[in-house]
N, C-alpha and C. Protein backbone atom coordinates (compact mmCIF):
# COMPACT_ATOMS: atom_id res chain seq x y z
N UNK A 1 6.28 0.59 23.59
CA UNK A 1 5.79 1.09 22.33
C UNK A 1 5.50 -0.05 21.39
N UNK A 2 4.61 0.40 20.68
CA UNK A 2 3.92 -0.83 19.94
C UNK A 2 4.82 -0.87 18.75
N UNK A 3 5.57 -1.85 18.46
CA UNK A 3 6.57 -2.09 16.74
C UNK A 3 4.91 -2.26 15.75
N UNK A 4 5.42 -1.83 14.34
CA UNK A 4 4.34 -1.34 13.16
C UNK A 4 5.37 -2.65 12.02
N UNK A 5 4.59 -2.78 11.05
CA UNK A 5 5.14 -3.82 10.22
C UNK A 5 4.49 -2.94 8.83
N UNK A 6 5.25 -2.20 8.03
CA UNK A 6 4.16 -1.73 6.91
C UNK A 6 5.39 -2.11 5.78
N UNK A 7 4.00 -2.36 4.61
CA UNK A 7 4.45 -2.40 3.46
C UNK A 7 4.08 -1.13 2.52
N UNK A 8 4.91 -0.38 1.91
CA UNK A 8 5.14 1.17 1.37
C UNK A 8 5.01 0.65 -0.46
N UNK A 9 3.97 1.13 -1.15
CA UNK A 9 4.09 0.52 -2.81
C UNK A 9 3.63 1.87 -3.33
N UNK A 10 4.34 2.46 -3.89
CA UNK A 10 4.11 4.19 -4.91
C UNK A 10 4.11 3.73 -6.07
N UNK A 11 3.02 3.91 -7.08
CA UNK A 11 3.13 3.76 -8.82
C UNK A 11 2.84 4.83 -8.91
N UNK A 12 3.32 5.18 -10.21
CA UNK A 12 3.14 6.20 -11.31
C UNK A 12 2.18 5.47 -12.71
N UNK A 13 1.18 6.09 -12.50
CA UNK A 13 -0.12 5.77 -13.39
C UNK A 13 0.29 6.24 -14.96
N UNK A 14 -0.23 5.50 -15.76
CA UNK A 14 -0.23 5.79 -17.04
C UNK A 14 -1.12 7.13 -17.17
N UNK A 15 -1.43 8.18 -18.16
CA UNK A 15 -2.70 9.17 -17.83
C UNK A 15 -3.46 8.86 -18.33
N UNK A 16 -4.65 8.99 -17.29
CA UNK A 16 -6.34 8.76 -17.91
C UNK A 16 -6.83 7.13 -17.34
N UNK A 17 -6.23 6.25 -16.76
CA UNK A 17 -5.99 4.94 -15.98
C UNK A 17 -6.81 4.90 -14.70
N UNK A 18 -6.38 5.99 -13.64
CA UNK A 18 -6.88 5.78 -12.27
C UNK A 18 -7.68 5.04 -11.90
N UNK A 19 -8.98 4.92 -12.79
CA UNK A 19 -10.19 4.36 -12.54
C UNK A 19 -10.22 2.80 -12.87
N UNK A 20 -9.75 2.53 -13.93
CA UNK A 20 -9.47 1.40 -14.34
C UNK A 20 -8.30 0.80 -13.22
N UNK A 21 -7.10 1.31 -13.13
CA UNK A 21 -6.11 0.88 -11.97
C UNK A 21 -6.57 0.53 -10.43
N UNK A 22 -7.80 1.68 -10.17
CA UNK A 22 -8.20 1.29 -9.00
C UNK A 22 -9.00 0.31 -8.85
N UNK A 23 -9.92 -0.34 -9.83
CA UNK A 23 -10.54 -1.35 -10.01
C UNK A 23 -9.77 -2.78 -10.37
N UNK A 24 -8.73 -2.83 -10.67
CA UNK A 24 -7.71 -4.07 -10.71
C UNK A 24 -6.86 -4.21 -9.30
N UNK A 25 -6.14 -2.67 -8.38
CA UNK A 25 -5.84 -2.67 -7.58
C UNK A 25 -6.47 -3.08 -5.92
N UNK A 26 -7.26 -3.36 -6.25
CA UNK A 26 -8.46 -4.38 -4.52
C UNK A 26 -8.03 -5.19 -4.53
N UNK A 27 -7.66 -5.88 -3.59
CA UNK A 27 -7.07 -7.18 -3.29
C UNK A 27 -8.34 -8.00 -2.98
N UNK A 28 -8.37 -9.45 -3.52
CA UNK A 28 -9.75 -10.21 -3.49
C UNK A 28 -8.95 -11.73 -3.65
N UNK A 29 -8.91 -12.46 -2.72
CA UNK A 29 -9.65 -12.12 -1.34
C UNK A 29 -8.77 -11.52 -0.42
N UNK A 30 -9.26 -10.61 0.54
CA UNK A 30 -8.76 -9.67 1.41
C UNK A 30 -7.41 -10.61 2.29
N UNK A 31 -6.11 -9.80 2.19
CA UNK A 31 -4.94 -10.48 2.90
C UNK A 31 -5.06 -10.76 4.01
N UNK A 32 -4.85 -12.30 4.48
CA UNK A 32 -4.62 -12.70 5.97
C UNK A 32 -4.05 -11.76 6.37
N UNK A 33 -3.86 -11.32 7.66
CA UNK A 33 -2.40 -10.88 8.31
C UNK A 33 -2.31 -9.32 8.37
N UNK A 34 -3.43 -8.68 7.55
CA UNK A 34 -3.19 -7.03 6.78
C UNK A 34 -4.45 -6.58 8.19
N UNK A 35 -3.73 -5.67 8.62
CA UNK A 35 -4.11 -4.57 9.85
C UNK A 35 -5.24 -3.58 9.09
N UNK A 36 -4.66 -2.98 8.37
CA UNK A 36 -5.04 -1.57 7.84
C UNK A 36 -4.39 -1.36 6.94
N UNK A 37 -4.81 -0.17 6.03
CA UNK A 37 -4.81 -0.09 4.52
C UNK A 37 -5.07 1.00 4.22
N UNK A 38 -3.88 2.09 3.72
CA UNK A 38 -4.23 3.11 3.32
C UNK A 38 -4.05 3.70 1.98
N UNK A 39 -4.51 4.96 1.08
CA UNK A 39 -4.27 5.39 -0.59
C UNK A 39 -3.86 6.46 -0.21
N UNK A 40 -3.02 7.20 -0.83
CA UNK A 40 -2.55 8.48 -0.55
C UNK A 40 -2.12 8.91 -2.22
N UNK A 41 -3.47 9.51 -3.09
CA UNK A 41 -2.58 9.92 -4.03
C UNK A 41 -2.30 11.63 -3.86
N UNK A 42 -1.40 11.78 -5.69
CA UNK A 42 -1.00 12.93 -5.70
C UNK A 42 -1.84 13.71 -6.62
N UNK A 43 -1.50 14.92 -5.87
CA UNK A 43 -2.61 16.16 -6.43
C UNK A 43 -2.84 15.89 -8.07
N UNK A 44 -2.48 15.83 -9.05
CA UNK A 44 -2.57 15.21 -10.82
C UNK A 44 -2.96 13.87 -10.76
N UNK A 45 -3.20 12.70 -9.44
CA UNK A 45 -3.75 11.61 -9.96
C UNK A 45 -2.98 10.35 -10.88
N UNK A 46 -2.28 11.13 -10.77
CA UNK A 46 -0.82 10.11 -11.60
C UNK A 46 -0.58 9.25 -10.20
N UNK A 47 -0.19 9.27 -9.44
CA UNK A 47 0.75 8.41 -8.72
C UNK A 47 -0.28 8.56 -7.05
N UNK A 48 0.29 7.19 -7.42
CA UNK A 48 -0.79 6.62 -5.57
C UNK A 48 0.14 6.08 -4.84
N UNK A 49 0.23 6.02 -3.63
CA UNK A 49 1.03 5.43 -2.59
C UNK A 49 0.28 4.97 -1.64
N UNK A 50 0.40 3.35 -1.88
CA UNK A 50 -0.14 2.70 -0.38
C UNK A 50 0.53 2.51 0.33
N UNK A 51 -0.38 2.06 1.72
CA UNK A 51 0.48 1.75 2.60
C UNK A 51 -0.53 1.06 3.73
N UNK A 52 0.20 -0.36 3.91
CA UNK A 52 -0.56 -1.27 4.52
C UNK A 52 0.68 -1.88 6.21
N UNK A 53 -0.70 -1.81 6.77
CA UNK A 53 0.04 -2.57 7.87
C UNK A 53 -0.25 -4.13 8.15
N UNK A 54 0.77 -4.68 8.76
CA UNK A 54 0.38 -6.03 8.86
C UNK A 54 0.89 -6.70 10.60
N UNK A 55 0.27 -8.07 10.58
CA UNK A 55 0.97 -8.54 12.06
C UNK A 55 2.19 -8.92 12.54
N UNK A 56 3.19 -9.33 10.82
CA UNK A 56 4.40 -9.74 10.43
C UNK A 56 4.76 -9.42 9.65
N UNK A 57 6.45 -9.65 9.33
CA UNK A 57 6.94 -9.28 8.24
C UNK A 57 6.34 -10.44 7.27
N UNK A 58 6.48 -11.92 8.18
CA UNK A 58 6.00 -13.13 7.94
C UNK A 58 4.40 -13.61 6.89
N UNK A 59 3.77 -12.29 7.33
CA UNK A 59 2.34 -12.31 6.96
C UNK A 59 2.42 -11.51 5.62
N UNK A 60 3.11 -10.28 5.47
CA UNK A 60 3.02 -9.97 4.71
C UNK A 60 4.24 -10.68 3.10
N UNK A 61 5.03 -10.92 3.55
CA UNK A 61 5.31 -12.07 2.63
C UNK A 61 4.73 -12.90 2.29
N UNK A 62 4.12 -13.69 2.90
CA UNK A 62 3.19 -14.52 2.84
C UNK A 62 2.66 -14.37 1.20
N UNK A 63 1.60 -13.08 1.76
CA UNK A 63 0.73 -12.55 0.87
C UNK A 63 1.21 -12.19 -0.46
N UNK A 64 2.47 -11.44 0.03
CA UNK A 64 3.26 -10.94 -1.53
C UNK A 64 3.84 -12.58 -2.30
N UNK A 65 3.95 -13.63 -1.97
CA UNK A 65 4.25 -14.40 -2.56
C UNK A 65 2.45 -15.36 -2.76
N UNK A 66 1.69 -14.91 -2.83
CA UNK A 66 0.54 -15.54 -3.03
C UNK A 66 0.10 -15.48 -4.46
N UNK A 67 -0.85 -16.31 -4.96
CA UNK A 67 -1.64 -16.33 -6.06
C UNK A 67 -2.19 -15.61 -6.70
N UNK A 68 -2.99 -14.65 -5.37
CA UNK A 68 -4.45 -14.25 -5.55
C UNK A 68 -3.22 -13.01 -6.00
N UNK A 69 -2.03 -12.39 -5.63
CA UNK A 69 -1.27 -10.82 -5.38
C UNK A 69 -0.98 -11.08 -6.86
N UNK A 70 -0.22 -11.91 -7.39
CA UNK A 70 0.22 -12.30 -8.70
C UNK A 70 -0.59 -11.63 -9.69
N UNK A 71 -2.51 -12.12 -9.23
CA UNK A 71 -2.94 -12.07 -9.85
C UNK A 71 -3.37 -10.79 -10.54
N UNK A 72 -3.28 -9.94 -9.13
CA UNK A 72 -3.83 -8.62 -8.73
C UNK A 72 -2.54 -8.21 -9.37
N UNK A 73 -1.35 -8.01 -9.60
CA UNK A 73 -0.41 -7.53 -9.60
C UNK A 73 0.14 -7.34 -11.53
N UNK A 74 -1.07 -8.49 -11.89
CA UNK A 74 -1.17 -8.60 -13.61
C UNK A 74 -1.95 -8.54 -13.95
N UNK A 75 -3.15 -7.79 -13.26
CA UNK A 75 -3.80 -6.83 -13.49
C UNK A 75 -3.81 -5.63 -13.72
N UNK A 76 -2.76 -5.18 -12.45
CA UNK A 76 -2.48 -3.67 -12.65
C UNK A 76 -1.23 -2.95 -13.43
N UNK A 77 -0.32 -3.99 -14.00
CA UNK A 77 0.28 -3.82 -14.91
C UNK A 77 -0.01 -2.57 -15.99
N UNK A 78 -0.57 -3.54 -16.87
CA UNK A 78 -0.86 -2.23 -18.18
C UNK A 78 -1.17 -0.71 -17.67
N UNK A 79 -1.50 -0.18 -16.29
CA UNK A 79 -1.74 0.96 -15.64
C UNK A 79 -0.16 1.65 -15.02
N UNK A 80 0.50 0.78 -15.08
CA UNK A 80 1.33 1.12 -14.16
C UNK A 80 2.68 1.58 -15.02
N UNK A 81 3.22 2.45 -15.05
CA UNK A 81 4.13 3.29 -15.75
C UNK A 81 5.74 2.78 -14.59
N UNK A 82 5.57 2.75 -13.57
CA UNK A 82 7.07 3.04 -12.40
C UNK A 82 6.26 2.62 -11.24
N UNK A 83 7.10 1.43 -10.35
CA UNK A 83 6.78 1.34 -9.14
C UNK A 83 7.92 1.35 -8.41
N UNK A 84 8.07 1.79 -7.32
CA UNK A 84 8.64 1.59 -5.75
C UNK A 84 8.37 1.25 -4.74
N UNK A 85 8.37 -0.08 -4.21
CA UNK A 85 8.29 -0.64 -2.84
C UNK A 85 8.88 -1.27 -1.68
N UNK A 86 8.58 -1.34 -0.32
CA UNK A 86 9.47 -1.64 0.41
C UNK A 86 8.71 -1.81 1.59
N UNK A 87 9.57 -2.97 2.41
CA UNK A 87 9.00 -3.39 3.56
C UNK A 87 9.77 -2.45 4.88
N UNK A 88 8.80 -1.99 5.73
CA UNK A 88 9.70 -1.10 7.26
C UNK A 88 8.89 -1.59 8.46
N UNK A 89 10.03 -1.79 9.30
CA UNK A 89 9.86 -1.91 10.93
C UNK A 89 8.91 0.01 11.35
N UNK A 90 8.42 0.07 12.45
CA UNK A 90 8.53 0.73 13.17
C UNK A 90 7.62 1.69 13.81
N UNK A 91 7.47 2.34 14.27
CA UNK A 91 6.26 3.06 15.50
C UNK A 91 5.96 4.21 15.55
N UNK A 92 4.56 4.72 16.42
CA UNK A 92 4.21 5.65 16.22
C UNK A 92 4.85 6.79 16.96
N UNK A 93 5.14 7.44 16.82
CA UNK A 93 6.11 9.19 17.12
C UNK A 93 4.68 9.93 17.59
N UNK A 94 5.15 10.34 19.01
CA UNK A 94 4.67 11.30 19.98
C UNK A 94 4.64 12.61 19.38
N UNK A 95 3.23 13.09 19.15
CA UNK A 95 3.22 14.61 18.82
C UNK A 95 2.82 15.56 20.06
N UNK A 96 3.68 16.38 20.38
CA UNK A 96 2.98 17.16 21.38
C UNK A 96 1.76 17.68 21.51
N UNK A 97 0.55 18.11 22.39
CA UNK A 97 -0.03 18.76 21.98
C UNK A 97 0.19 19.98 21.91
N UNK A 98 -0.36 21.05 21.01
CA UNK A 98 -0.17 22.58 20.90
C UNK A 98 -0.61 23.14 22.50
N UNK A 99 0.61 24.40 22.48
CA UNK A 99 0.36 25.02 23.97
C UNK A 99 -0.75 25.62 23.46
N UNK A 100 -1.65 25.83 24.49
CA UNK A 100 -2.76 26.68 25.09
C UNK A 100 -2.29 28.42 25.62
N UNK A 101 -2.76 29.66 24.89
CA UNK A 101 -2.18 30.78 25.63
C UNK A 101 -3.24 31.57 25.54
């Protein structure tokens, strides 16, 4: 089974922000090391949860201790009301397929 390396970041948006937040929130220039990249917000638009994969824990530190993240990261400040983040090991879970009757 293939091990997953993701980094998990949920904010809670100031209201009326999104647009502005999502335009400070792009990472430029795009992270060494970053697999894939996903947004998952919530139904009101207040609060987004990414979630990025990477090749390392190594890589993605990397990045979180970089310049360009700093920069991105005081940007999205004034938008950002509450964050929660965290780095996880781990893999993809077997879904059965649905029986056939």
């Amino acid at each position: 089974m293939e091990e997953h390396f993701v980094w998990v970041t949920t904010r809670r948006l100031q209201p009326g922000t999104s647009e502005d937040f999502e335009r400070a929130w792009r990472p430029s220039p795009y992270p060494q090391g970053m697999r894939r990249a996903f947004a998952y917000w919530s139904e009101d638009g207040q609060e987004i949860t990414g979630v990025s994969f990477w090749d390392s824990k190594e890589a993605c530190d990397s990045w979180r201790a970089s310049d360009p993240e700093a920069q991105r990261r005081a940007a999205m400040a004034p938008y950002v009301v509450e964050e929660r983040e965290g780095f996880y090991r781990g893999r993809e879970l077997a879904v059965p397929s649905p029986s056939r009757g």
